[in-house]
PDB file of N, CA and C in Angstrom:
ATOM      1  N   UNK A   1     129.537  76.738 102.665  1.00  0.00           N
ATOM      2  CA  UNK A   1     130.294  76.329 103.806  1.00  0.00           C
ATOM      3  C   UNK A   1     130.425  74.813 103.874  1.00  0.00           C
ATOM      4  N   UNK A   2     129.399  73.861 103.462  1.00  0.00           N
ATOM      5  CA  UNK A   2     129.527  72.521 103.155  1.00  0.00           C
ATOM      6  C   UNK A   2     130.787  71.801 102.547  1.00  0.00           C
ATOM      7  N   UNK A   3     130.664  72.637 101.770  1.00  0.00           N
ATOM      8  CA  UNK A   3     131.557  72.525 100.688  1.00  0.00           C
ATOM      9  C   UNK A   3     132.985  72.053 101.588  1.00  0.00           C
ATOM     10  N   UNK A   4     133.301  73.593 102.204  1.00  0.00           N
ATOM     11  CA  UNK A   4     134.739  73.400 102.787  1.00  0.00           C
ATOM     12  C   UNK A   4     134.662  72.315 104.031  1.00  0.00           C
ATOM     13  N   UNK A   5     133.738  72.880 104.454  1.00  0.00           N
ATOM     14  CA  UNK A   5     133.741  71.395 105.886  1.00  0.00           C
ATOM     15  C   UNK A   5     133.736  69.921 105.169  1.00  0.00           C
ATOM     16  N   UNK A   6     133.037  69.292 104.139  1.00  0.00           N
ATOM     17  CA  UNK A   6     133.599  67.894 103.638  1.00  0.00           C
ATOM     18  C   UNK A   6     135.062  68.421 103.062  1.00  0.00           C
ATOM     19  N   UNK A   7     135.764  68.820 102.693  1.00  0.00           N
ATOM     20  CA  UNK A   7     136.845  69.157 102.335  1.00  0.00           C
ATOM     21  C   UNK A   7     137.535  68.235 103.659  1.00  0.00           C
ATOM     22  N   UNK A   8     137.507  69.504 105.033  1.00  0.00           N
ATOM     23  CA  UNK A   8     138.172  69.477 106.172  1.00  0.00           C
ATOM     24  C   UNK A   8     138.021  67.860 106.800  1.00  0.00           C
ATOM     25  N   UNK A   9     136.945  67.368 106.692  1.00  0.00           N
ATOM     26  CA  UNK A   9     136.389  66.007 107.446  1.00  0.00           C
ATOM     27  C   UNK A   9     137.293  64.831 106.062  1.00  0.00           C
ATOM     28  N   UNK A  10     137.257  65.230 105.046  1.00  0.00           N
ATOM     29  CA  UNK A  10     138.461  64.280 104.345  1.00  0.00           C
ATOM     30  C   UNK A  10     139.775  64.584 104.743  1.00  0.00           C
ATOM     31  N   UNK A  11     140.365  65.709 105.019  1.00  0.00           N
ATOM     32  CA  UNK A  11     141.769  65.588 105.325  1.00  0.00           C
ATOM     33  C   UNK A  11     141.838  65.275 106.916  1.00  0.00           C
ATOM     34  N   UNK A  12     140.606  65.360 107.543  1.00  0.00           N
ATOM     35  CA  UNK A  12     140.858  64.927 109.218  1.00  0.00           C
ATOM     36  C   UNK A  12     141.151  63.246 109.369  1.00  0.00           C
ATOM     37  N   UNK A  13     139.808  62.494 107.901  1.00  0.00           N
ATOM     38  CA  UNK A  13     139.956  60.671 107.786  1.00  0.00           C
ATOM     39  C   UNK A  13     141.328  60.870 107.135  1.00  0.00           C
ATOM     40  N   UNK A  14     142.195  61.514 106.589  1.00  0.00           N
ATOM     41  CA  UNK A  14     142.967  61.011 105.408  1.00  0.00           C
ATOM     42  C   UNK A  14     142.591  60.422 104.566  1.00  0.00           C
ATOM     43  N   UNK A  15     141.969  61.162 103.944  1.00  0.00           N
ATOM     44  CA  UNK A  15     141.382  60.398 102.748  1.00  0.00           C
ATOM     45  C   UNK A  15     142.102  61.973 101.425  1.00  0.00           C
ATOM     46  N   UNK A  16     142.072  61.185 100.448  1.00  0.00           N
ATOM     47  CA  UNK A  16     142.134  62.088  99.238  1.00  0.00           C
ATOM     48  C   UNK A  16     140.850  63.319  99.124  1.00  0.00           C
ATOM     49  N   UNK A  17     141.255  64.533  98.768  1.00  0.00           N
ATOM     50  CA  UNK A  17     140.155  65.565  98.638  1.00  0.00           C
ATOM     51  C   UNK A  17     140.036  65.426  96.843  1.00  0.00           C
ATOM     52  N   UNK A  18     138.996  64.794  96.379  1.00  0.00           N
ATOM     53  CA  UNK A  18     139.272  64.540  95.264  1.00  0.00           C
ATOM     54  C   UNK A  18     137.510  64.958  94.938  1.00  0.00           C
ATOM     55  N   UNK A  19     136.741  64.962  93.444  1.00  0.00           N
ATOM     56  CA  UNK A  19     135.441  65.354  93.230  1.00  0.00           C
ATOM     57  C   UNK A  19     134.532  64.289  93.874  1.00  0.00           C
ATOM     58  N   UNK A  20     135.009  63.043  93.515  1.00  0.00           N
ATOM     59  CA  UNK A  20     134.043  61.554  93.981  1.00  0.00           C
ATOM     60  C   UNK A  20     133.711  62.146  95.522  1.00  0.00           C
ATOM     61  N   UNK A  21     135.381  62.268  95.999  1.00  0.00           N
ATOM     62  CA  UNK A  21     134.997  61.813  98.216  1.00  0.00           C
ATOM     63  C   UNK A  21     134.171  63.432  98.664  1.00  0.00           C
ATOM     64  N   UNK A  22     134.692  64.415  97.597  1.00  0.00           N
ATOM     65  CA  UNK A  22     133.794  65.655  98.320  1.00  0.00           C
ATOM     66  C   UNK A  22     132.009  65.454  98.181  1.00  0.00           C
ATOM     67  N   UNK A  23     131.904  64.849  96.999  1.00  0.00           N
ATOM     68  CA  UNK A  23     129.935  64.255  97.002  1.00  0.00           C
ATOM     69  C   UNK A  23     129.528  63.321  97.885  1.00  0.00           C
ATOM     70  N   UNK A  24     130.950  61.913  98.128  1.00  0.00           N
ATOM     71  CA  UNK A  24     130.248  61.465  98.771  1.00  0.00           C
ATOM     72  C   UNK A  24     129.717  62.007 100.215  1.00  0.00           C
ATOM     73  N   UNK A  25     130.949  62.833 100.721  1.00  0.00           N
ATOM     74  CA  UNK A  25     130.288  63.562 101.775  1.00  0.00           C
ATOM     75  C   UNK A  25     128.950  64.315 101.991  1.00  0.00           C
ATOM     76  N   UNK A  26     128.926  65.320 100.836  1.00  0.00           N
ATOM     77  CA  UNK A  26     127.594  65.992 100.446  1.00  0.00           C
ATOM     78  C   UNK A  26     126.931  65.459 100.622  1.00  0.00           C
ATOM     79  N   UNK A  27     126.523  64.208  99.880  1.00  0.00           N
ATOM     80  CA  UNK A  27     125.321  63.618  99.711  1.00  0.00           C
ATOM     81  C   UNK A  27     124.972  62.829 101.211  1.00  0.00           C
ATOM     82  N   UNK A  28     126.370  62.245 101.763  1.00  0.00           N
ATOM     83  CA  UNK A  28     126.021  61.225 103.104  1.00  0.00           C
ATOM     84  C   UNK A  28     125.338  62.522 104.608  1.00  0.00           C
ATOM     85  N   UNK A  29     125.652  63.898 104.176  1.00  0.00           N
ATOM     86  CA  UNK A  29     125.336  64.959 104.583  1.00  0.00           C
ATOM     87  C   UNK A  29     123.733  65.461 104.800  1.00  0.00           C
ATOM     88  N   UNK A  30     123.278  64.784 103.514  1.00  0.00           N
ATOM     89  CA  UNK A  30     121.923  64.746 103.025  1.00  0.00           C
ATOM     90  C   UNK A  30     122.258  66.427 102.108  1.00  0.00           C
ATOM     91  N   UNK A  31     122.879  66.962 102.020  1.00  0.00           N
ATOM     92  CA  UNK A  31     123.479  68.207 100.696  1.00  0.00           C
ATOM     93  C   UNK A  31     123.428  67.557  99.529  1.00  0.00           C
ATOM     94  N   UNK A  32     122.555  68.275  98.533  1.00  0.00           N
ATOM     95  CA  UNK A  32     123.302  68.088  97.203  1.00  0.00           C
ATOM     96  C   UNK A  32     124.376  68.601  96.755  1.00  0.00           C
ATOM     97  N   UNK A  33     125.122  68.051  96.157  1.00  0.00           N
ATOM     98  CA  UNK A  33     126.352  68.437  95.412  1.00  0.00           C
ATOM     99  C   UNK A  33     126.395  68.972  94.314  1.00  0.00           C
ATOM    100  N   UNK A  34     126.397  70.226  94.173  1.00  0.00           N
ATOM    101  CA  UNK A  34     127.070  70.975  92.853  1.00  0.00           C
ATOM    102  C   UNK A  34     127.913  71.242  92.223  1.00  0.00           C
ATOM    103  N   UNK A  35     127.754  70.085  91.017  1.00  0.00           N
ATOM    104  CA  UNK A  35     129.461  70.176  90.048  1.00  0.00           C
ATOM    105  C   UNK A  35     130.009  71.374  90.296  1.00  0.00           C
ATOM    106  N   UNK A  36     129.703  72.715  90.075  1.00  0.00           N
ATOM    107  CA  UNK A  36     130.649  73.467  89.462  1.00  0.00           C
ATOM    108  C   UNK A  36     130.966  73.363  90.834  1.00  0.00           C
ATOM    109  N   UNK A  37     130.445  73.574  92.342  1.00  0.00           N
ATOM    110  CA  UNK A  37     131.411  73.983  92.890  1.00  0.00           C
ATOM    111  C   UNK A  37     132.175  73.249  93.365  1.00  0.00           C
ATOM    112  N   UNK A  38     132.397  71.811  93.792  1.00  0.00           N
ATOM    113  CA  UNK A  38     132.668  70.961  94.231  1.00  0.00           C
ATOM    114  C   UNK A  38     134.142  70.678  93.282  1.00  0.00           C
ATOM    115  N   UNK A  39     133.832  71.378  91.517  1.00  0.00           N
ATOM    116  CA  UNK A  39     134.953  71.194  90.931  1.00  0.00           C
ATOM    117  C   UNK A  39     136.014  72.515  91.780  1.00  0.00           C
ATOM    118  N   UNK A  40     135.278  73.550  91.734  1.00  0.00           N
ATOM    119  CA  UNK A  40     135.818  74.911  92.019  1.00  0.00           C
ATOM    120  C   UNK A  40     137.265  74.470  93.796  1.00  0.00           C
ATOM    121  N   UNK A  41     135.943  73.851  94.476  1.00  0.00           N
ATOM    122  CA  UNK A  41     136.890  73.627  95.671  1.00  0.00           C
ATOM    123  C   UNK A  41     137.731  72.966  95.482  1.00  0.00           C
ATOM    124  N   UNK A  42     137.967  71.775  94.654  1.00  0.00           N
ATOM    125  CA  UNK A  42     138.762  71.029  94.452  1.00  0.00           C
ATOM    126  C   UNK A  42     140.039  71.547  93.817  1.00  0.00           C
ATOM    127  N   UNK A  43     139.781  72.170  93.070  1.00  0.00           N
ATOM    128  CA  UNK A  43     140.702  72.759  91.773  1.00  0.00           C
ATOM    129  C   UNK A  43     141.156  73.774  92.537  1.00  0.00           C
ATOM    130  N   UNK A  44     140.515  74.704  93.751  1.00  0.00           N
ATOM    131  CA  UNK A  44     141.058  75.882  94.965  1.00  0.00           C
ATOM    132  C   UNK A  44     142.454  74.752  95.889  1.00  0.00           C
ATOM    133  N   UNK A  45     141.727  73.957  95.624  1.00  0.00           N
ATOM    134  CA  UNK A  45     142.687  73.325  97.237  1.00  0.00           C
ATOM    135  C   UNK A  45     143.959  72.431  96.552  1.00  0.00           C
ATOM    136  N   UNK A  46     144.131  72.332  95.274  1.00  0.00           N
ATOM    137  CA  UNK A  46     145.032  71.727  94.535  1.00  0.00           C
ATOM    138  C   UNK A  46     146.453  72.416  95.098  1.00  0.00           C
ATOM    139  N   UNK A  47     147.303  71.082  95.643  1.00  0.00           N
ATOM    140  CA  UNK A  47     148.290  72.534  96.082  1.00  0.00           C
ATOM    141  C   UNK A  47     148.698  73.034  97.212  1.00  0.00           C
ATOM    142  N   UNK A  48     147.322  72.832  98.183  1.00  0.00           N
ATOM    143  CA  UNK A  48     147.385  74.110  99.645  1.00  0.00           C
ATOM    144  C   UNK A  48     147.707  72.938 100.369  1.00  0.00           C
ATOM    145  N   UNK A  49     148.650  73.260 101.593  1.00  0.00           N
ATOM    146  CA  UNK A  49     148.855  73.100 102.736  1.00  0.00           C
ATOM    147  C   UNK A  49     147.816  72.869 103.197  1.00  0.00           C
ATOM    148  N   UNK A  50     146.761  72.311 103.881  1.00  0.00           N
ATOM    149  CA  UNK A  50     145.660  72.074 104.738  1.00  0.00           C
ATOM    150  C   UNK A  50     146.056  72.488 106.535  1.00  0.00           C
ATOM    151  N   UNK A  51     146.893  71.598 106.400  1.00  0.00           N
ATOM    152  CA  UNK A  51     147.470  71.788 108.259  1.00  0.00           C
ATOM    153  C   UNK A  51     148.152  73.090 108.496  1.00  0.00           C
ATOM    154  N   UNK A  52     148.936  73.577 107.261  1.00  0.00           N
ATOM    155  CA  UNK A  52     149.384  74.863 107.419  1.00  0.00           C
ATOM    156  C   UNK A  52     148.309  76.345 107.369  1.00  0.00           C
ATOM    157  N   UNK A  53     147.489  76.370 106.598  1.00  0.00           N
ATOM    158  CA  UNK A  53     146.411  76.820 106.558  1.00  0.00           C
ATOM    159  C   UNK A  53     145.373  76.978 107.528  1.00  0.00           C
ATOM    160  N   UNK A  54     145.390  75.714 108.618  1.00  0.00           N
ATOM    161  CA  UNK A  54     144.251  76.077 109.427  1.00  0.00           C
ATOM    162  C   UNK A  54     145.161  76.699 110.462  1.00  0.00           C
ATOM    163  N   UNK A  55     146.389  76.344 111.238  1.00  0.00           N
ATOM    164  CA  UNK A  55     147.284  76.488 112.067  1.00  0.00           C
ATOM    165  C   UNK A  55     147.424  77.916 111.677  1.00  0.00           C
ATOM    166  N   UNK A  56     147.421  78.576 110.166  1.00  0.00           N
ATOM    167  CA  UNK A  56     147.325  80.000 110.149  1.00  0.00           C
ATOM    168  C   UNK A  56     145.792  81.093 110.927  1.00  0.00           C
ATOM    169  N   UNK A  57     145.306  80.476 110.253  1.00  0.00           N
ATOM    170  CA  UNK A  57     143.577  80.656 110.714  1.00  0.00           C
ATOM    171  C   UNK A  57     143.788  81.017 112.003  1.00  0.00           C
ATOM    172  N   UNK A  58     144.593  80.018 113.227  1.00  0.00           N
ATOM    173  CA  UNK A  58     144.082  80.205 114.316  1.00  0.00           C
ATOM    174  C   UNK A  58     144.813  81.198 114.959  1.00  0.00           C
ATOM    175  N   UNK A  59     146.193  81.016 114.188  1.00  0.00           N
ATOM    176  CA  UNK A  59     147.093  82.352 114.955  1.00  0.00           C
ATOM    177  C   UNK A  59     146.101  83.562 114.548  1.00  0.00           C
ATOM    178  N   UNK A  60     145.645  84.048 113.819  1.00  0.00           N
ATOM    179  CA  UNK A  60     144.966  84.802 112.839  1.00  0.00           C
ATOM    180  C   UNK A  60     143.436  85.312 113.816  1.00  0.00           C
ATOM    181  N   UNK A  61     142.550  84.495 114.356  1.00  0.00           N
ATOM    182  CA  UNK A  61     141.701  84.308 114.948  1.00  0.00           C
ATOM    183  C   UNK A  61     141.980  84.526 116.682  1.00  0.00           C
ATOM    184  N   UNK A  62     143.214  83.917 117.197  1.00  0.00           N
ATOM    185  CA  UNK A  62     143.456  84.356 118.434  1.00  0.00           C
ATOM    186  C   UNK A  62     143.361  85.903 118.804  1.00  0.00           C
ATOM    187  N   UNK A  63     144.234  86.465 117.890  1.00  0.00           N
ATOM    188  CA  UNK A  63     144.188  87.925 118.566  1.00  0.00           C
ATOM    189  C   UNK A  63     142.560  88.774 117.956  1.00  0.00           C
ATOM    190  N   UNK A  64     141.951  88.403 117.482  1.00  0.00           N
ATOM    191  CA  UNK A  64     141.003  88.762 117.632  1.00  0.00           C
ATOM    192  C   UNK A  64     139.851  88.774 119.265  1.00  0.00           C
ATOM    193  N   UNK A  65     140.083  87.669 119.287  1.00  0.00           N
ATOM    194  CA  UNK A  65     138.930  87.198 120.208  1.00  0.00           C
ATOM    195  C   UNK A  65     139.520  88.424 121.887  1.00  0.00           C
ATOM    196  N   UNK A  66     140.689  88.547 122.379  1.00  0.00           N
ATOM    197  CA  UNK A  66     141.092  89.203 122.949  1.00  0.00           C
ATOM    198  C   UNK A  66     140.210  90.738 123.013  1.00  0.00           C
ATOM    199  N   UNK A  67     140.165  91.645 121.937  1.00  0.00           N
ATOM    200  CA  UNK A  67     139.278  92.980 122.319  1.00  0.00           C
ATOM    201  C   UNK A  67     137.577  92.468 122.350  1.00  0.00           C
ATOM    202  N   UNK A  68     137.508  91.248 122.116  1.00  0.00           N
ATOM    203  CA  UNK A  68     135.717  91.202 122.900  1.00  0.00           C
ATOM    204  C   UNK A  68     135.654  91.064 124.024  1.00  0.00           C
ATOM    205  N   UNK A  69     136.339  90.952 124.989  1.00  0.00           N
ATOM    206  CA  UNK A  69     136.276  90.701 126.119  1.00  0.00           C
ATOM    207  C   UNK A  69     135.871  92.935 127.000  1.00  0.00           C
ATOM    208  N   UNK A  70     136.636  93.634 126.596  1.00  0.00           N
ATOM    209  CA  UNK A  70     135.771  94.591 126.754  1.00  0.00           C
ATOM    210  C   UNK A  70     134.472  94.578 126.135  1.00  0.00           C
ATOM    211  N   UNK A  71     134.503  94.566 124.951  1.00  0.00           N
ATOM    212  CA  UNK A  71     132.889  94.721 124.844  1.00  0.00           C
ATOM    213  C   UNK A  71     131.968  94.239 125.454  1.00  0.00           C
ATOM    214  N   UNK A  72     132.029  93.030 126.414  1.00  0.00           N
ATOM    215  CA  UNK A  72     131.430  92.113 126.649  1.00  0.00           C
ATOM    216  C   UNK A  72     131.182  93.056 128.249  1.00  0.00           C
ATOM    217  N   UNK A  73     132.012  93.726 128.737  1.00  0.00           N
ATOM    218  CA  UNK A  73     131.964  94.367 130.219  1.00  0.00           C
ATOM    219  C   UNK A  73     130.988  95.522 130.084  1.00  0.00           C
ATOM    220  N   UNK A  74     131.560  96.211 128.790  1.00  0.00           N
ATOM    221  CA  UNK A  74     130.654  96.985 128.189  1.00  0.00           C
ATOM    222  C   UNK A  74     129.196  97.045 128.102  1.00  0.00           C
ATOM    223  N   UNK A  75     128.485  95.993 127.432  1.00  0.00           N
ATOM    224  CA  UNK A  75     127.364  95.101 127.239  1.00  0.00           C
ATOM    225  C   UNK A  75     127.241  94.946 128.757  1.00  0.00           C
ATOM    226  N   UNK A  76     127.313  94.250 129.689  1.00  0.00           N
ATOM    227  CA  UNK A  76     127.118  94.343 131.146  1.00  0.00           C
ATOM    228  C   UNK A  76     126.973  95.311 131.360  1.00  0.00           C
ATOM    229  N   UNK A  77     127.040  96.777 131.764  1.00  0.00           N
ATOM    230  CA  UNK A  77     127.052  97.740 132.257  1.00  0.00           C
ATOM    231  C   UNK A  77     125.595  98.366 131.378  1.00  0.00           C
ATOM    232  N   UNK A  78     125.438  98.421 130.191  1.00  0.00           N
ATOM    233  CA  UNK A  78     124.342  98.773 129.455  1.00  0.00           C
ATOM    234  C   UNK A  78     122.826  98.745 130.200  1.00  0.00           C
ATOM    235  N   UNK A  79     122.749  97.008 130.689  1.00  0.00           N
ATOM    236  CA  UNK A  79     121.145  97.313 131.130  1.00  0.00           C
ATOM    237  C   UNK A  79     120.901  97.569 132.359  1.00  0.00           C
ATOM    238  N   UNK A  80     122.049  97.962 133.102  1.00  0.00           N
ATOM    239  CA  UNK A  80     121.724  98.776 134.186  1.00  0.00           C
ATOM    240  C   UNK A  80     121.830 100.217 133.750  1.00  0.00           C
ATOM    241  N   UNK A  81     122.134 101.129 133.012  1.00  0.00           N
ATOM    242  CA  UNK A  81     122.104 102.563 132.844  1.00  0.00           C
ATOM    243  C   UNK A  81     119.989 102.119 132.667  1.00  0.00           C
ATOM    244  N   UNK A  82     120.116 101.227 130.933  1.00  0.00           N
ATOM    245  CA  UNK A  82     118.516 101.084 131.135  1.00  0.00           C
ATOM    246  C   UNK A  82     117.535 100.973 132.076  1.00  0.00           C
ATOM    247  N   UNK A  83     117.611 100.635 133.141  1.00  0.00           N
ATOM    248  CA  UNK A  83     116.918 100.304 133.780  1.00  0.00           C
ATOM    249  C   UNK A  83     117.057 101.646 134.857  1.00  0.00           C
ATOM    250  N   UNK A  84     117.712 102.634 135.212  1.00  0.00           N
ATOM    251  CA  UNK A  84     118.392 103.983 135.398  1.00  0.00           C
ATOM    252  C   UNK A  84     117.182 104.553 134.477  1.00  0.00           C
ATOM    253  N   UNK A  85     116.892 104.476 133.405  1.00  0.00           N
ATOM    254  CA  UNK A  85     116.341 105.576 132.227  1.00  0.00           C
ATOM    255  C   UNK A  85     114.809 104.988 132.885  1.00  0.00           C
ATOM    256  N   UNK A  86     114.458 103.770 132.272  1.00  0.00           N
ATOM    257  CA  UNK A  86     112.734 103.236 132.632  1.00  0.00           C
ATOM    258  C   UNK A  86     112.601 103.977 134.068  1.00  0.00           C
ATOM    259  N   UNK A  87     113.596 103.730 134.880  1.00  0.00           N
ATOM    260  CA  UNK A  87     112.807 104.570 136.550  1.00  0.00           C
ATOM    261  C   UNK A  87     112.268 105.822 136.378  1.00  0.00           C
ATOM    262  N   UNK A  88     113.537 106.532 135.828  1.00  0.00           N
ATOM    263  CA  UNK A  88     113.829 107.742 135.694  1.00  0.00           C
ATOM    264  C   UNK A  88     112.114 108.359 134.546  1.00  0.00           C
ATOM    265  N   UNK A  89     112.142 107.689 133.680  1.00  0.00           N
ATOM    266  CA  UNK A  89     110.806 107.996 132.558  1.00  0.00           C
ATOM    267  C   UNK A  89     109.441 107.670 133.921  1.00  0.00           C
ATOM    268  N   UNK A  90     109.314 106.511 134.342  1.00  0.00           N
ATOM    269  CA  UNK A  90     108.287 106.127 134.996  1.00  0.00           C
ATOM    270  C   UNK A  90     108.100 107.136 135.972  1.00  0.00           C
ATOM    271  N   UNK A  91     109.310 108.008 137.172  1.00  0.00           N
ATOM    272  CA  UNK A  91     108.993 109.219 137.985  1.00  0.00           C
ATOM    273  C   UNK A  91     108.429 110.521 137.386  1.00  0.00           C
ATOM    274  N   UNK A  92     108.758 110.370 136.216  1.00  0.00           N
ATOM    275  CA  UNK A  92     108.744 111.302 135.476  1.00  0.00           C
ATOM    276  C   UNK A  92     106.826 111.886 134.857  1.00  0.00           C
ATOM    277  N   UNK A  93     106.453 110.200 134.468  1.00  0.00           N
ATOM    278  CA  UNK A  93     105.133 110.109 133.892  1.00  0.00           C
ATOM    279  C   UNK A  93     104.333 110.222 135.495  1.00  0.00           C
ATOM    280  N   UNK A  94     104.702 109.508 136.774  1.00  0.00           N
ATOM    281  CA  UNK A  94     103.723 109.894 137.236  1.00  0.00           C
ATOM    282  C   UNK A  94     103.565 111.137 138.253  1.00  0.00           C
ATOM    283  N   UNK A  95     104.820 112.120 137.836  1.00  0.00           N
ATOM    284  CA  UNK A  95     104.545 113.170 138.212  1.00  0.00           C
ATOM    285  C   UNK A  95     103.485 114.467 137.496  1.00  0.00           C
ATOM    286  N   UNK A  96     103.317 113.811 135.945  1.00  0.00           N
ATOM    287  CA  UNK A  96     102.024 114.195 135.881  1.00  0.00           C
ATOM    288  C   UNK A  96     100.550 114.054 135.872  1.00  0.00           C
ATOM    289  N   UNK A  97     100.575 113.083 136.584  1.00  0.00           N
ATOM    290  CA  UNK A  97      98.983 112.652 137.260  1.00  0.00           C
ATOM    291  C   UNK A  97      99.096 112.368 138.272  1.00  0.00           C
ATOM    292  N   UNK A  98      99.844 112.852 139.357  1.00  0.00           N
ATOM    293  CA  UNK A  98     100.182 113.143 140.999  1.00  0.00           C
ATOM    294  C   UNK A  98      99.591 114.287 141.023  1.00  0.00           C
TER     295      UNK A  98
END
């Protein structure tokens, strides 16, 4: 993930995404830098749109985030049934040593 985030933090300075500026990031990161991959990202991003690419991401990412919002009501409602069950077990246990 390093990897791509110095990527992203050079095209945010404008700077060239080139092998030198992706280490120096790494390293100013306190990350070591690994040739192969640092060649790999470089040689991936030869080419790509950056601004078009993330601007995809987010259309991409919006409609996601939309169906957690039930789950999330969902999840609310949960530890009250629990707490429904613990009563329910606890009347239960001391109806046999009543």
């Amino acid at each position: 993930m390093e990897y791509v985030y110095s990527a992203l933090i050079l095209h945010a300075t404008k700077q060239e995404i080139n092998e030198a500026n992706v280490k120096k990031v790494l390293t100013a990161a306190g990350a070591k830098a690994d040739e192969a991959r640092v060649k790999a990202l470089v040689a991936s991003l030869d080419g790509v749109d950056i601004e078009d690419a993330i601007s995809k991401a987010a259309v991409a990412a919006a409609p996601a985030a939309a169906p957690a919002a039930p789950a999330q009501e969902a999840k609310k409602e949960e530890p009250k049934e629990e707490k429904k069950t613990e009563e329910e077990a606890a009347a239960g246990l001391s109806a046999l040593f009543g």
